[in-house]
N, C-alpha and C. Protein backbone atom coordinates (compact mmCIF):
# COMPACT_ATOMS: atom_id res chain seq x y z
N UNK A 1 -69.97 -130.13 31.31
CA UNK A 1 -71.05 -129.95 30.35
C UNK A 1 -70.73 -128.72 29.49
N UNK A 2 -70.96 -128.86 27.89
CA UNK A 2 -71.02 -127.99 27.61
C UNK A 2 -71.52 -126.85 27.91
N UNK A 3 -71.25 -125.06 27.49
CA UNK A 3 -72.14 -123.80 28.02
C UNK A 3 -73.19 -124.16 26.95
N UNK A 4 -73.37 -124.68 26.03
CA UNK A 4 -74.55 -124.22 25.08
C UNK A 4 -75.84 -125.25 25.69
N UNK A 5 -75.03 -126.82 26.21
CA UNK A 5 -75.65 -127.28 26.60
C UNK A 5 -76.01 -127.08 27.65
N UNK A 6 -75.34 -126.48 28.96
CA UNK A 6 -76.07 -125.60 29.44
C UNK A 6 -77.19 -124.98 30.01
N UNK A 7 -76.79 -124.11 28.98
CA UNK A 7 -77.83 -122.94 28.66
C UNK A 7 -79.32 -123.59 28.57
N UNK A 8 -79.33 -124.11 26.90
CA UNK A 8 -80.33 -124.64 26.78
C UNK A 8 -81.09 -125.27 27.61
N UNK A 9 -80.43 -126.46 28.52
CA UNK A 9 -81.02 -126.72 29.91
C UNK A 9 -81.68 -125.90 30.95
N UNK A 10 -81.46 -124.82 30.98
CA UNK A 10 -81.58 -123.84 31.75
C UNK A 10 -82.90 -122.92 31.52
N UNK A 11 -82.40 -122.82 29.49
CA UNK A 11 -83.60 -122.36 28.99
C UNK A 11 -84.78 -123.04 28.91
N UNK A 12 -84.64 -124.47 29.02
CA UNK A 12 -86.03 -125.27 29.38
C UNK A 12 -86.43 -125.30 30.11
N UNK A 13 -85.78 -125.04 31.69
CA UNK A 13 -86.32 -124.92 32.53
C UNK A 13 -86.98 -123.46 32.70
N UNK A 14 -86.36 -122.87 32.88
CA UNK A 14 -86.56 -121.38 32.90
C UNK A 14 -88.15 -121.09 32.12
N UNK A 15 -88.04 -121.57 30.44
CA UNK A 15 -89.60 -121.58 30.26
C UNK A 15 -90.26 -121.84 30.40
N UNK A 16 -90.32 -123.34 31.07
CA UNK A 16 -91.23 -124.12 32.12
C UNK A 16 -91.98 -123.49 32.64
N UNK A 17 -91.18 -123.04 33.65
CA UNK A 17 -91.44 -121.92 34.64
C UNK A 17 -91.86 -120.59 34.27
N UNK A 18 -91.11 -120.18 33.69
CA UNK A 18 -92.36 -118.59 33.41
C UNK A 18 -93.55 -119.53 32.55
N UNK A 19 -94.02 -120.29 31.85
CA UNK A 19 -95.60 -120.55 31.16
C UNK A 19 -96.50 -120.44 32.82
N UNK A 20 -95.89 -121.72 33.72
CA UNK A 20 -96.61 -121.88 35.18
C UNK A 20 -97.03 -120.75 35.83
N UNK A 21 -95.68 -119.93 36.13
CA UNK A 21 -95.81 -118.30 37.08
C UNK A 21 -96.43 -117.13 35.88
N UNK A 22 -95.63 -117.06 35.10
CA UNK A 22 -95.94 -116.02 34.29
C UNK A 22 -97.41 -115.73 33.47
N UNK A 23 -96.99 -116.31 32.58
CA UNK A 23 -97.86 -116.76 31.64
C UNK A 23 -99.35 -117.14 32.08
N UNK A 24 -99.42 -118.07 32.83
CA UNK A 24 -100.44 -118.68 33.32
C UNK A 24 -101.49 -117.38 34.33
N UNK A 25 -100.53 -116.93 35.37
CA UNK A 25 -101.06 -115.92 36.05
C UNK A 25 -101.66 -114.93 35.65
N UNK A 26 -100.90 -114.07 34.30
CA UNK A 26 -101.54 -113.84 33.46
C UNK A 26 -103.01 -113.80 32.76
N UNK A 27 -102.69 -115.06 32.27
CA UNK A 27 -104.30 -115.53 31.93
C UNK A 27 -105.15 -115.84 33.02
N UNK A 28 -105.14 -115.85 34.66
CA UNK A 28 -105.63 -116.01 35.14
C UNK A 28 -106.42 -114.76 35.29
N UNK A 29 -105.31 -113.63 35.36
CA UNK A 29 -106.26 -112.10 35.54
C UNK A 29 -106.90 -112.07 34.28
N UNK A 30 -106.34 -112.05 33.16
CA UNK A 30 -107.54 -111.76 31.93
C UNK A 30 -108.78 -112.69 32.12
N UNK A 31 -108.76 -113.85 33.16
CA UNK A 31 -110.41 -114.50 32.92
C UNK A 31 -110.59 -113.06 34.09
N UNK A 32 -110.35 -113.03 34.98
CA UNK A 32 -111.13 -112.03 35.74
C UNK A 32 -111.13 -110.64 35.66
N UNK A 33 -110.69 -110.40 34.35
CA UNK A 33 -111.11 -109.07 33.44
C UNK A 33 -112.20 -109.11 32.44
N UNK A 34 -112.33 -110.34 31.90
CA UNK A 34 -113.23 -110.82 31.13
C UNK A 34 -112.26 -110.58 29.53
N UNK A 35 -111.46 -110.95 29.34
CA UNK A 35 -110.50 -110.83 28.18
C UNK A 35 -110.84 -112.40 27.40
N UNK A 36 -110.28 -113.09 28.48
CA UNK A 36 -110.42 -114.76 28.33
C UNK A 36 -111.53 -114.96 28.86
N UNK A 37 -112.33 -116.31 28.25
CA UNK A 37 -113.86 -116.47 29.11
C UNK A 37 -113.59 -117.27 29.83
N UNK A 38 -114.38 -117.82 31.02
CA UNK A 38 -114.00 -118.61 32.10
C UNK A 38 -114.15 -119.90 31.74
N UNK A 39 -114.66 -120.54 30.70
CA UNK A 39 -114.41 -121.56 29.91
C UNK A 39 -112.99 -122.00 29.57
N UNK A 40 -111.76 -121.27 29.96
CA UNK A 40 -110.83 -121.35 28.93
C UNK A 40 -109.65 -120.72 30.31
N UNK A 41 -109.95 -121.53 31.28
CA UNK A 41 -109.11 -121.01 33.22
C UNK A 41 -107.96 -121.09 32.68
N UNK A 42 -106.85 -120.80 33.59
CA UNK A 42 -105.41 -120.58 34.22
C UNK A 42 -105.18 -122.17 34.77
N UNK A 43 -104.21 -122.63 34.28
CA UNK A 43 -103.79 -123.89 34.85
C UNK A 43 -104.35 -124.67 34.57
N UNK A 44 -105.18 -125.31 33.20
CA UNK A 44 -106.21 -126.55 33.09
C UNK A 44 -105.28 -127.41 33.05
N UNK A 45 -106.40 -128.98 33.46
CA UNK A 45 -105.95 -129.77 33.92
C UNK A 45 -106.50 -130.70 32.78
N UNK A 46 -106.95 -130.26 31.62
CA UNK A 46 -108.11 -131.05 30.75
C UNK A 46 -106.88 -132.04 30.25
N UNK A 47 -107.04 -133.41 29.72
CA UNK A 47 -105.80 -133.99 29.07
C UNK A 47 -105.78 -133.44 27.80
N UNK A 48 -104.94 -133.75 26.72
CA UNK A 48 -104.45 -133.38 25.87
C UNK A 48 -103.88 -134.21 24.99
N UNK A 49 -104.51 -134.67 23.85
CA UNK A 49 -104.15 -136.14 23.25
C UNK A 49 -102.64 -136.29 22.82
N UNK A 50 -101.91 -136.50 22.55
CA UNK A 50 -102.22 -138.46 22.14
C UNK A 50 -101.93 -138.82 23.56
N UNK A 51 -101.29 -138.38 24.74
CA UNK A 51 -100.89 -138.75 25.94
C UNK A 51 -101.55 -138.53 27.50
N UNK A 52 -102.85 -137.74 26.75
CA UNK A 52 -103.35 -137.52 28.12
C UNK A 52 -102.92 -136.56 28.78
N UNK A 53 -101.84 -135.77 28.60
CA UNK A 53 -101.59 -134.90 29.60
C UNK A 53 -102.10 -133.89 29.86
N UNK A 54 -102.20 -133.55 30.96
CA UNK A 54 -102.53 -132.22 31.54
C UNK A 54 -102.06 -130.87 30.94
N UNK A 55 -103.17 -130.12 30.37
CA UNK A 55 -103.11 -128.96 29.48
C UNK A 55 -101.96 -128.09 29.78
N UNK A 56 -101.85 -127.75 30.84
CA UNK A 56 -101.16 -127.03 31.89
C UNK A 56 -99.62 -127.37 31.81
N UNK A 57 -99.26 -128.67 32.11
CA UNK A 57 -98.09 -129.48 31.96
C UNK A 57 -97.52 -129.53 30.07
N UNK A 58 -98.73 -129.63 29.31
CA UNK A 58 -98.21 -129.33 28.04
C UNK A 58 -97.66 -127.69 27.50
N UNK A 59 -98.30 -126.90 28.14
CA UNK A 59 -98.11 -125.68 27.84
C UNK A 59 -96.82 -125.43 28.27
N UNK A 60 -96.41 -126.00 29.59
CA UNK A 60 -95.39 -125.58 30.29
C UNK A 60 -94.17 -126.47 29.59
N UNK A 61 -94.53 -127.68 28.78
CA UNK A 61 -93.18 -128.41 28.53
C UNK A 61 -93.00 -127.77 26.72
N UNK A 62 -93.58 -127.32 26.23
CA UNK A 62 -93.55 -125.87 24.94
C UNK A 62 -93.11 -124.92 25.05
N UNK A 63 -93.87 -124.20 26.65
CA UNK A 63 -92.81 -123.40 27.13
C UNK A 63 -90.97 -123.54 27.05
N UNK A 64 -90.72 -124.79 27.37
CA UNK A 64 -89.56 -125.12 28.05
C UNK A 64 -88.45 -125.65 26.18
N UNK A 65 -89.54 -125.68 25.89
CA UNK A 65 -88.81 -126.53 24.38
C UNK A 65 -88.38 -124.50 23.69
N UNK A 66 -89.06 -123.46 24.00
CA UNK A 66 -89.07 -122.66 23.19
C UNK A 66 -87.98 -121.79 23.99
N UNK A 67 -87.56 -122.22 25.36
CA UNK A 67 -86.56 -121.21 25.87
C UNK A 67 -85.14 -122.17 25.46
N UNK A 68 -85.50 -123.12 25.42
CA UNK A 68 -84.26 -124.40 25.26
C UNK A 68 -83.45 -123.87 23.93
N UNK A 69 -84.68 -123.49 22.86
CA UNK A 69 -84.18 -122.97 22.02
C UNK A 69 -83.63 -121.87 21.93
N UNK A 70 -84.10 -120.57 22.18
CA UNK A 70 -83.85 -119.04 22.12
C UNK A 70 -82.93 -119.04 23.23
N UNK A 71 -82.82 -119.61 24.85
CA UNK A 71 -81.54 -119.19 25.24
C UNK A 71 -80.70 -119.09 24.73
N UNK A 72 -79.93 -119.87 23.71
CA UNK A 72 -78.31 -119.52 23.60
C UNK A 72 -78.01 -118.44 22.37
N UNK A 73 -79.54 -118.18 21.50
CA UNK A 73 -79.73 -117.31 20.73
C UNK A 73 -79.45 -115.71 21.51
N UNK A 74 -80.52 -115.21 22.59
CA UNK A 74 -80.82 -114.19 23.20
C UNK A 74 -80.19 -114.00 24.55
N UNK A 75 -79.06 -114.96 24.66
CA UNK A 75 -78.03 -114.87 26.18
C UNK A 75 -77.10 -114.30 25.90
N UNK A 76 -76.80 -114.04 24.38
CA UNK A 76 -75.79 -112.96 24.13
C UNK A 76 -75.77 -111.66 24.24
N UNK A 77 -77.58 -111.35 24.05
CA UNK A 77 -77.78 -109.85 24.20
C UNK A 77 -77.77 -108.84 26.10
N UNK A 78 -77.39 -108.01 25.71
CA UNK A 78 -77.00 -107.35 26.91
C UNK A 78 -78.07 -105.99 27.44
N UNK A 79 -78.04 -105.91 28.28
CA UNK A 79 -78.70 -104.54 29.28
C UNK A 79 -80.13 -104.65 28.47
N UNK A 80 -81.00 -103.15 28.12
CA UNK A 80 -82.53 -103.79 27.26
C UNK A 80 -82.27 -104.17 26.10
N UNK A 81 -80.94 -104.36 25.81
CA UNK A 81 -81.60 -105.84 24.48
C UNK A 81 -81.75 -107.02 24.87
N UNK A 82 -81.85 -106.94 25.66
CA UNK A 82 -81.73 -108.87 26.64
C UNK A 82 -83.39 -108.74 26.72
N UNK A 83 -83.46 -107.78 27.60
CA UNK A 83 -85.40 -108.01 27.91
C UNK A 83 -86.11 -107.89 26.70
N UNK A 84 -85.37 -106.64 26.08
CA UNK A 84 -86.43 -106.77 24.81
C UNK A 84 -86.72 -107.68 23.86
N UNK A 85 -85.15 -108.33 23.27
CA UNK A 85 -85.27 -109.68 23.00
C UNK A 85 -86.33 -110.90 23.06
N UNK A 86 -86.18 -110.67 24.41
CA UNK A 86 -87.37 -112.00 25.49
C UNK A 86 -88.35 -111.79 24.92
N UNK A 87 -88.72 -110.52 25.46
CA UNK A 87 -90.22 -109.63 25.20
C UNK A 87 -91.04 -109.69 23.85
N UNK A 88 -89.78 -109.39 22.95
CA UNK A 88 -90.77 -109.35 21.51
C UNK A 88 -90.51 -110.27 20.89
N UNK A 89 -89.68 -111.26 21.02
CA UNK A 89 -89.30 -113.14 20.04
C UNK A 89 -90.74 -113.67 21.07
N UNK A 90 -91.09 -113.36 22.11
CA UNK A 90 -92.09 -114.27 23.07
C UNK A 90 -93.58 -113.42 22.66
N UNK A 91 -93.46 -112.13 21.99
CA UNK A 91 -95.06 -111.59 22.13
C UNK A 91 -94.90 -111.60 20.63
N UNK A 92 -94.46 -112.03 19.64
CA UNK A 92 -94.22 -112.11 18.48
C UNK A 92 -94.36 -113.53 17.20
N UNK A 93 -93.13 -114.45 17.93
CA UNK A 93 -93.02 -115.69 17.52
C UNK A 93 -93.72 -116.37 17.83
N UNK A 94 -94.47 -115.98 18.76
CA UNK A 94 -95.00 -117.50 20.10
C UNK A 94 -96.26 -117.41 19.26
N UNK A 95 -97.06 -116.35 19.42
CA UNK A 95 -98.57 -116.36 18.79
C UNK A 95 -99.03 -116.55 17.55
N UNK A 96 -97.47 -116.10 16.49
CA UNK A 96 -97.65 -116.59 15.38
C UNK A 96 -97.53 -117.88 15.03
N UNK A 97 -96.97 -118.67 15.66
CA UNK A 97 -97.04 -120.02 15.39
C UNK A 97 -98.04 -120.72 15.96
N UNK A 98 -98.52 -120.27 17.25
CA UNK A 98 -99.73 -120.92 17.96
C UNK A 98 -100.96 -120.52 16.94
N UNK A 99 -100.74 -119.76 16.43
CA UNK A 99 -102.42 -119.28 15.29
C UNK A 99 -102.18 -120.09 14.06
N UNK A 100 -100.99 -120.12 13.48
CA UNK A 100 -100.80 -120.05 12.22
C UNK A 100 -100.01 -121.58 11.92
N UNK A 101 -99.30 -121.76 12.66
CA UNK A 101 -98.89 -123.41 12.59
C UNK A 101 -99.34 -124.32 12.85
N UNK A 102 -99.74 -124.09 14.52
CA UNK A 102 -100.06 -125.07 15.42
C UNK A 102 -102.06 -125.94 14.65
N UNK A 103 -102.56 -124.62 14.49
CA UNK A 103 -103.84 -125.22 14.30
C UNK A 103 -103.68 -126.18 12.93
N UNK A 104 -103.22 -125.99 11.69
CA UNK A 104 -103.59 -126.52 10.93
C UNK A 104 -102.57 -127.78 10.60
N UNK A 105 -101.75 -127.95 11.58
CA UNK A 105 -101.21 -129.60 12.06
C UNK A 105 -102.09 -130.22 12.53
N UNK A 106 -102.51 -129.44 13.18
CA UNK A 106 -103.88 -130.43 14.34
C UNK A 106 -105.01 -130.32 13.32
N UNK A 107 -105.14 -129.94 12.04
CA UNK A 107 -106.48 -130.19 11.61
C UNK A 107 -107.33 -128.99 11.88
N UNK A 108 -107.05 -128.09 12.42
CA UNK A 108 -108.35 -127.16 12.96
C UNK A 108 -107.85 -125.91 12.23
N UNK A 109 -109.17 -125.04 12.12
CA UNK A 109 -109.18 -123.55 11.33
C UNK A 109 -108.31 -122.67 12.72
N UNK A 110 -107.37 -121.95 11.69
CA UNK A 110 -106.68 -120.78 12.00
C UNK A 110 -107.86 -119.74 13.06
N UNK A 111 -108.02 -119.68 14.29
CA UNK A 111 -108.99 -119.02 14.93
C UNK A 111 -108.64 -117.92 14.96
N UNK A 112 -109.96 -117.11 15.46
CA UNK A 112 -110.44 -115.88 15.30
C UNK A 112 -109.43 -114.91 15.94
N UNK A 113 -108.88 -113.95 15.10
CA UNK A 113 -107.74 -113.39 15.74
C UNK A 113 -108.10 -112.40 16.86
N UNK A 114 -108.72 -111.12 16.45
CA UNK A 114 -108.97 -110.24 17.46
C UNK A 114 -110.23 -110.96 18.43
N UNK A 115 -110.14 -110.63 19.64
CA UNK A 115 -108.99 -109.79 20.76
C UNK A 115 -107.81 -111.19 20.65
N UNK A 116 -107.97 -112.65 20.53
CA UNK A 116 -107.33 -113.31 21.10
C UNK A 116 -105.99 -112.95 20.57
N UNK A 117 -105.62 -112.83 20.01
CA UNK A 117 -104.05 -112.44 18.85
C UNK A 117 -103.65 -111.33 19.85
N UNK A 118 -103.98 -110.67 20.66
CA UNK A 118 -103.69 -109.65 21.51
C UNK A 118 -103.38 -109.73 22.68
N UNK A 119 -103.78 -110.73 22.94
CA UNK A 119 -104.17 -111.15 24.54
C UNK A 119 -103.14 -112.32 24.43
N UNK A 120 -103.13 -113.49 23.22
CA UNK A 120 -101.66 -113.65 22.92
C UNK A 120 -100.14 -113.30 22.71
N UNK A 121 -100.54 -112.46 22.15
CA UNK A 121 -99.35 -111.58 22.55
C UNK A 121 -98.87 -110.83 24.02
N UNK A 122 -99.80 -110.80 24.74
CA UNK A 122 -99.51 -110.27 26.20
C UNK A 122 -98.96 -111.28 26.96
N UNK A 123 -99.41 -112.37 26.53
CA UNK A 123 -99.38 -113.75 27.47
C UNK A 123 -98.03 -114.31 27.28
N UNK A 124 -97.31 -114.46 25.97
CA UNK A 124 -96.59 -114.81 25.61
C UNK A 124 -94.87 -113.55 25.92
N UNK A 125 -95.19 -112.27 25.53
CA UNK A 125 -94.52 -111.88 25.75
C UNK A 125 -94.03 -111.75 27.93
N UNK A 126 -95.19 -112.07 28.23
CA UNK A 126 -94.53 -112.38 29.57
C UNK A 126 -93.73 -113.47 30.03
N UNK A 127 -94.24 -114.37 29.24
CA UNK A 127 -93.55 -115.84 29.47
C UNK A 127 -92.21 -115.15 28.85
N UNK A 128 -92.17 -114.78 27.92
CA UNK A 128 -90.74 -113.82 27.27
C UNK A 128 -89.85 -113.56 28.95
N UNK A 129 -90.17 -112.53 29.42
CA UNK A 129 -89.73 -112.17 30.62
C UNK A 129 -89.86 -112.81 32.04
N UNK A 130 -90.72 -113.85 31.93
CA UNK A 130 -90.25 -114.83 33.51
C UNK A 130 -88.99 -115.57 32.82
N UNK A 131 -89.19 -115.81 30.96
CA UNK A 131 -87.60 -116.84 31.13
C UNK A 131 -86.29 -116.16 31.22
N UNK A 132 -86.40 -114.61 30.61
CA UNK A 132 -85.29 -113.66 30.86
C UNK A 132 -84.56 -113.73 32.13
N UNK A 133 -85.50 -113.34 33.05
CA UNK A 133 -85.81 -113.37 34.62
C UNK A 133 -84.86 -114.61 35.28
N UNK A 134 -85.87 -115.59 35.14
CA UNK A 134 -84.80 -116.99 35.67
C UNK A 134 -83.33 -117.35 34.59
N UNK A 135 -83.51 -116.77 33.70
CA UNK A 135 -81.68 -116.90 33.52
C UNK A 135 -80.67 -115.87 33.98
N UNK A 136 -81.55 -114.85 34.11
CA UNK A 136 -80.60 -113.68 35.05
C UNK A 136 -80.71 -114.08 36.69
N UNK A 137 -81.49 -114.39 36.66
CA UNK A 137 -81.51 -115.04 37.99
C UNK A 137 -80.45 -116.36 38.36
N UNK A 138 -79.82 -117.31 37.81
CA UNK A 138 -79.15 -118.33 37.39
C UNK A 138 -77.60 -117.98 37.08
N UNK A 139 -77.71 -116.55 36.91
CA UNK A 139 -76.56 -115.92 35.70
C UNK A 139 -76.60 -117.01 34.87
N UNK A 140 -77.14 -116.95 33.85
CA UNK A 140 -76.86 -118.15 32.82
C UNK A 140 -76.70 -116.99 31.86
N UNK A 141 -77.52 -115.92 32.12
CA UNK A 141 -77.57 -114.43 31.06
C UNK A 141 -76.17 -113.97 31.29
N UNK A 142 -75.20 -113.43 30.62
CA UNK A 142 -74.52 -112.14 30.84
C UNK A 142 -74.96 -110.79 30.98
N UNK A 143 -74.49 -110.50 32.05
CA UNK A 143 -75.04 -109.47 33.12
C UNK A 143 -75.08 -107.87 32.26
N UNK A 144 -75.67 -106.89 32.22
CA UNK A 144 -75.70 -105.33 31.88
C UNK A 144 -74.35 -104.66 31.74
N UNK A 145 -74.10 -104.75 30.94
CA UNK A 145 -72.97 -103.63 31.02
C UNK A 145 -72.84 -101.98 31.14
C-alpha cells in the first residue's frame, strides 16, 4: 500500500476516534459545567437525515474524513509543530466550517457565535490532539527530533 494511502487510512481512523474519546468527552464535561445545555449530551444517538444515522456515528465519520485529509498534510511536521499543527488546523478550521459552511448547505442560519464558537474551538482542537495522539501512537507520525 501506498504511505500516503496509508496515512490517510490511519488518519480516518485516528479521527474517528479522537471525535468518540476526545472530543465527545469533552463535551460531555462542558454539559456538566453548564457551557453546553443538557439538551445538546455527549454521544447522541438522535438520527441524522438523509440516512438515519446516529449523531454520534456522524460526527465521528467527519471526524475521520477530516484526519484522512490533514494526515499526510501535518505528518510531516515534527516535535511542537506536530501538536500544534493538530491543535490549531482542529480549533481553527473545524469550527469555521461547522458555523460558516456547514449551516447554510443545510439551509439553516449561521448560529449564534459566542460562547458556542469557543467551546467549538475547545472541542475541536482536542479532537486535533486525540488524532495527533493515535498517529504517534501508530508511528504513522515521524517521531521528535
Amino acid at each position: 500500500m501506498p504511505p500516503m494511502a496509508r496515512l490517510s487510512i490511519l488518519g480516518f481512523v485516528g479521527g474517528a476516534l479522537a471525535v468518540l474519546i476526545f472530543h465527545q468527552s469533552l463535551w460531555f464535561l462542558f454539559n456538566h459545567i453548564g457551557l453546553i445545555p443538557p439538551e445538546r449530551p455527549a454521544w447522541p444517538l438522535y438520527p441524522i437525515p438523509p440516512f438515519g444515522v446516529p449523531s454520534v456515528i456522524s460526527k465521528a465519520f467527519w471526524g475521520g474524513v477530516w484526519g484522512a485529509v490533514l494526515a499526510p498534510l501535518l505528518s510531516r511536521l515534527r516535535g511542537r509543530a506536530y501538536w500544534a499543527g493538530w491543535i490549531i488546523i482542529g480549533a481553527i478550521a473545524l469550527p469555521l466550517v461547522g458555523f460558516f459552511v456547514v449551516p447554510p448547505i443545510k439551509g439553516e442560519p449561521v448560529p449564534e457565535l459566542w460562547p458556542r464558537f469557543l467551546a467549538s474551538m475547545m472541542l475541536n482542537g482536542s479532537w486535533g490532539f486525540g488524532t495527533a495522539l493515535f498517529l504517534r501512537l501508530v508511528r504513522a507520525a515521524r517521531p521528535a527530533k
